[in-house]
C-alpha atoms as a PDB file:
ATOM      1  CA  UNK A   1     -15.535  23.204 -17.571  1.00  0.00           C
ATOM      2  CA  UNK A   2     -13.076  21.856 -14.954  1.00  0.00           C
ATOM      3  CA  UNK A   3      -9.604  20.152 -15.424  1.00  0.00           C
ATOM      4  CA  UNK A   4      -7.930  17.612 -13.498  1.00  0.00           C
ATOM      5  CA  UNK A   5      -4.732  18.271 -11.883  1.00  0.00           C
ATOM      6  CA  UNK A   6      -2.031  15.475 -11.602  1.00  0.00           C
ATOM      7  CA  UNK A   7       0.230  16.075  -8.279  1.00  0.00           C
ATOM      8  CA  UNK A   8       3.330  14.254  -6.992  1.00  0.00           C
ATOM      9  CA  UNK A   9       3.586  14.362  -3.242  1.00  0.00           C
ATOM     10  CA  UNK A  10       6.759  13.032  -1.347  1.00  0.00           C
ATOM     11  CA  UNK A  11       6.378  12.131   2.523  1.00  0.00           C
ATOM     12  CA  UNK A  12       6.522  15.308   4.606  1.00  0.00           C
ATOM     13  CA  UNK A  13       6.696  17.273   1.357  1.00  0.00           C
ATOM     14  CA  UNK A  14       4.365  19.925  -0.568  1.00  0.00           C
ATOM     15  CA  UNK A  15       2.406  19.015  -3.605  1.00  0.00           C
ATOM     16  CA  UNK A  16       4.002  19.162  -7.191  1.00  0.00           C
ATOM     17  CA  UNK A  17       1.591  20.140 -10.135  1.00  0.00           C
ATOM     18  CA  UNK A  18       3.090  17.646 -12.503  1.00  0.00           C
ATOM     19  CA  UNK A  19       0.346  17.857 -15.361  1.00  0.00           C
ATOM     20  CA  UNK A  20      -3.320  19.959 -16.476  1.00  0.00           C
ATOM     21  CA  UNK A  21      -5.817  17.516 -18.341  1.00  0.00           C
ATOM     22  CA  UNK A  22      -8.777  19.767 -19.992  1.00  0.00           C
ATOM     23  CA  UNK A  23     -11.437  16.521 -20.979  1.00  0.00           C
ATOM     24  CA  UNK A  24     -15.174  16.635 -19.536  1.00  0.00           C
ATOM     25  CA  UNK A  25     -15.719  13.220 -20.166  1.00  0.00           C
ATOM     26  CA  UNK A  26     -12.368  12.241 -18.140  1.00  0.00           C
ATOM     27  CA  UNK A  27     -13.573  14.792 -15.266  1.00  0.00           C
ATOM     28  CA  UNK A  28     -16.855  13.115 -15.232  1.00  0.00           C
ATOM     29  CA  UNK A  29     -15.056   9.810 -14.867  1.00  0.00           C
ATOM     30  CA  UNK A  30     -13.101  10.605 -12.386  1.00  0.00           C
ATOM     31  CA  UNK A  31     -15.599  12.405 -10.125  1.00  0.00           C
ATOM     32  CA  UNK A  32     -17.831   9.057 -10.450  1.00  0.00           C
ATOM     33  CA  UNK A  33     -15.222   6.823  -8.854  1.00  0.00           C
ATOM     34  CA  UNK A  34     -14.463   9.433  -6.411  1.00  0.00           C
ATOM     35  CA  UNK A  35     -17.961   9.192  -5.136  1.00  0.00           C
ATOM     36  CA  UNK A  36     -17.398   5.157  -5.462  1.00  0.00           C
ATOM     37  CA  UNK A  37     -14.508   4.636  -3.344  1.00  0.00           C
ATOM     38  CA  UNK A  38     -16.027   7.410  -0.502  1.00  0.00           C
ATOM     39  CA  UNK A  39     -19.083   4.804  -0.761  1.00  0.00           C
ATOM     40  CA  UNK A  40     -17.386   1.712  -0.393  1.00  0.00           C
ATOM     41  CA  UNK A  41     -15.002   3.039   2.692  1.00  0.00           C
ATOM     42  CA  UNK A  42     -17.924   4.363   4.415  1.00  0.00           C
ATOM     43  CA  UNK A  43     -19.842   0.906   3.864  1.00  0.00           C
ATOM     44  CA  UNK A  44     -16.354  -0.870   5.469  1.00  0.00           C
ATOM     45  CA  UNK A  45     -16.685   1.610   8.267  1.00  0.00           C
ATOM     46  CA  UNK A  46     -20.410   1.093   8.674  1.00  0.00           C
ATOM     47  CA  UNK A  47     -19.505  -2.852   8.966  1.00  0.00           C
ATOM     48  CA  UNK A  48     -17.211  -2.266  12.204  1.00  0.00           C
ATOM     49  CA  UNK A  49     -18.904   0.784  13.369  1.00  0.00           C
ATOM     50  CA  UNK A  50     -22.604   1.983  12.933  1.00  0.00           C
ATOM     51  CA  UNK A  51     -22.044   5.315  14.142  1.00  0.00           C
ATOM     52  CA  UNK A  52     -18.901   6.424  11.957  1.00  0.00           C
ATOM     53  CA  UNK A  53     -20.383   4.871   9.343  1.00  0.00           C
ATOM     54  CA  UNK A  54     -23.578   6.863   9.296  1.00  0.00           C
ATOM     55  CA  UNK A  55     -20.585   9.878   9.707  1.00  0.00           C
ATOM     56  CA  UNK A  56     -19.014   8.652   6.799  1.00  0.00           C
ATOM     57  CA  UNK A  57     -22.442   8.478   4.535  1.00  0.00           C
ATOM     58  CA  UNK A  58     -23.010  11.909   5.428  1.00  0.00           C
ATOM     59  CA  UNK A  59     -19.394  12.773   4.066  1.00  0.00           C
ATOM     60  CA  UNK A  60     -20.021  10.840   0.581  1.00  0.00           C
ATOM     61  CA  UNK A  61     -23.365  12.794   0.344  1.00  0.00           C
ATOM     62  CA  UNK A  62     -21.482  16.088   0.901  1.00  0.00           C
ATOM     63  CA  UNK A  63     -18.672  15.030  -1.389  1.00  0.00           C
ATOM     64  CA  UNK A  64     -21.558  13.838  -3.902  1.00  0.00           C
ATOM     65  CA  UNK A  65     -23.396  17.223  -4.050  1.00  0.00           C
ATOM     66  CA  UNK A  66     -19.842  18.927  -4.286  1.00  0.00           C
ATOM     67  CA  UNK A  67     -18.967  17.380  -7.224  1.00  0.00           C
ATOM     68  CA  UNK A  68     -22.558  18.122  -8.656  1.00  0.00           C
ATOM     69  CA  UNK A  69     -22.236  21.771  -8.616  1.00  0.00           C
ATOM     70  CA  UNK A  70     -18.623  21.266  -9.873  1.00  0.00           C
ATOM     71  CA  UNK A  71     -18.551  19.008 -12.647  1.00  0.00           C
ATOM     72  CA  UNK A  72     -21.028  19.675 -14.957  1.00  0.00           C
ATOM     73  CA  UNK A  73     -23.181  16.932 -16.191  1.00  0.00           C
ATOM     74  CA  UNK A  74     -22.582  14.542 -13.055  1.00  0.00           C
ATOM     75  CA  UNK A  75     -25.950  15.012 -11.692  1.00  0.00           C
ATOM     76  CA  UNK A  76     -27.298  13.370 -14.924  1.00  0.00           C
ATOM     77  CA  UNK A  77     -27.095   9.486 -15.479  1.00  0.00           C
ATOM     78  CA  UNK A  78     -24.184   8.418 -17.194  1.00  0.00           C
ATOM     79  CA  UNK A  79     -23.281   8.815 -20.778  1.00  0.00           C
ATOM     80  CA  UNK A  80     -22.276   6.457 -23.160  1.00  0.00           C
ATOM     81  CA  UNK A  81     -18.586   6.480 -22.668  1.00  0.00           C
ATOM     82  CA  UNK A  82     -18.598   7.631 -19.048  1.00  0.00           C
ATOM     83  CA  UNK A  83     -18.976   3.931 -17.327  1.00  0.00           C
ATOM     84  CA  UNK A  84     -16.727   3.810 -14.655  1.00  0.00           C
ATOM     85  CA  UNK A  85     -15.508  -0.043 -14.091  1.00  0.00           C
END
């Protein structure tokens, strides 16, 4: 299984691992509103522009079939538990 990685980033700076979280259902979680919030800004680019919105869907679908191959159990519906609000 996976692990998320929590980063601090200053302006003009590199990334800072700050923390390691080892927790499927977390991962899970997390990969779920990933794939939300790609949806939602390529529906508010789809409402000003048709063409980089249908640009945009194709990037949530890539970013959707990523995360399949990557976090195990996200290509199955969700679990109890695993709601993302």
């Amino acid at each position: 299984m996976g692990s998320l990685t929590i980063t601090y980033q200053a302006p003009g700076q590199r990334p800072l691992s700050v923390a390691t979280v080892e927790d499927d259902r977390l991962l899970r979680q997390v990969a779920r509103l990933a794939i939300q919030q790609a949806e939602q800004r390529a529906a508010a680019v789809a409402a000003e522009d048709p063409v980089m919105g249908m640009l945009q869907a194709a990037e949530v679908r890539r970013l959707r079939a990523a995360l399949s191959i990557l976090v195990p159990g996200l290509a199955v519906p969700c679990l109890a538990g695993d709601n993302v609000q």
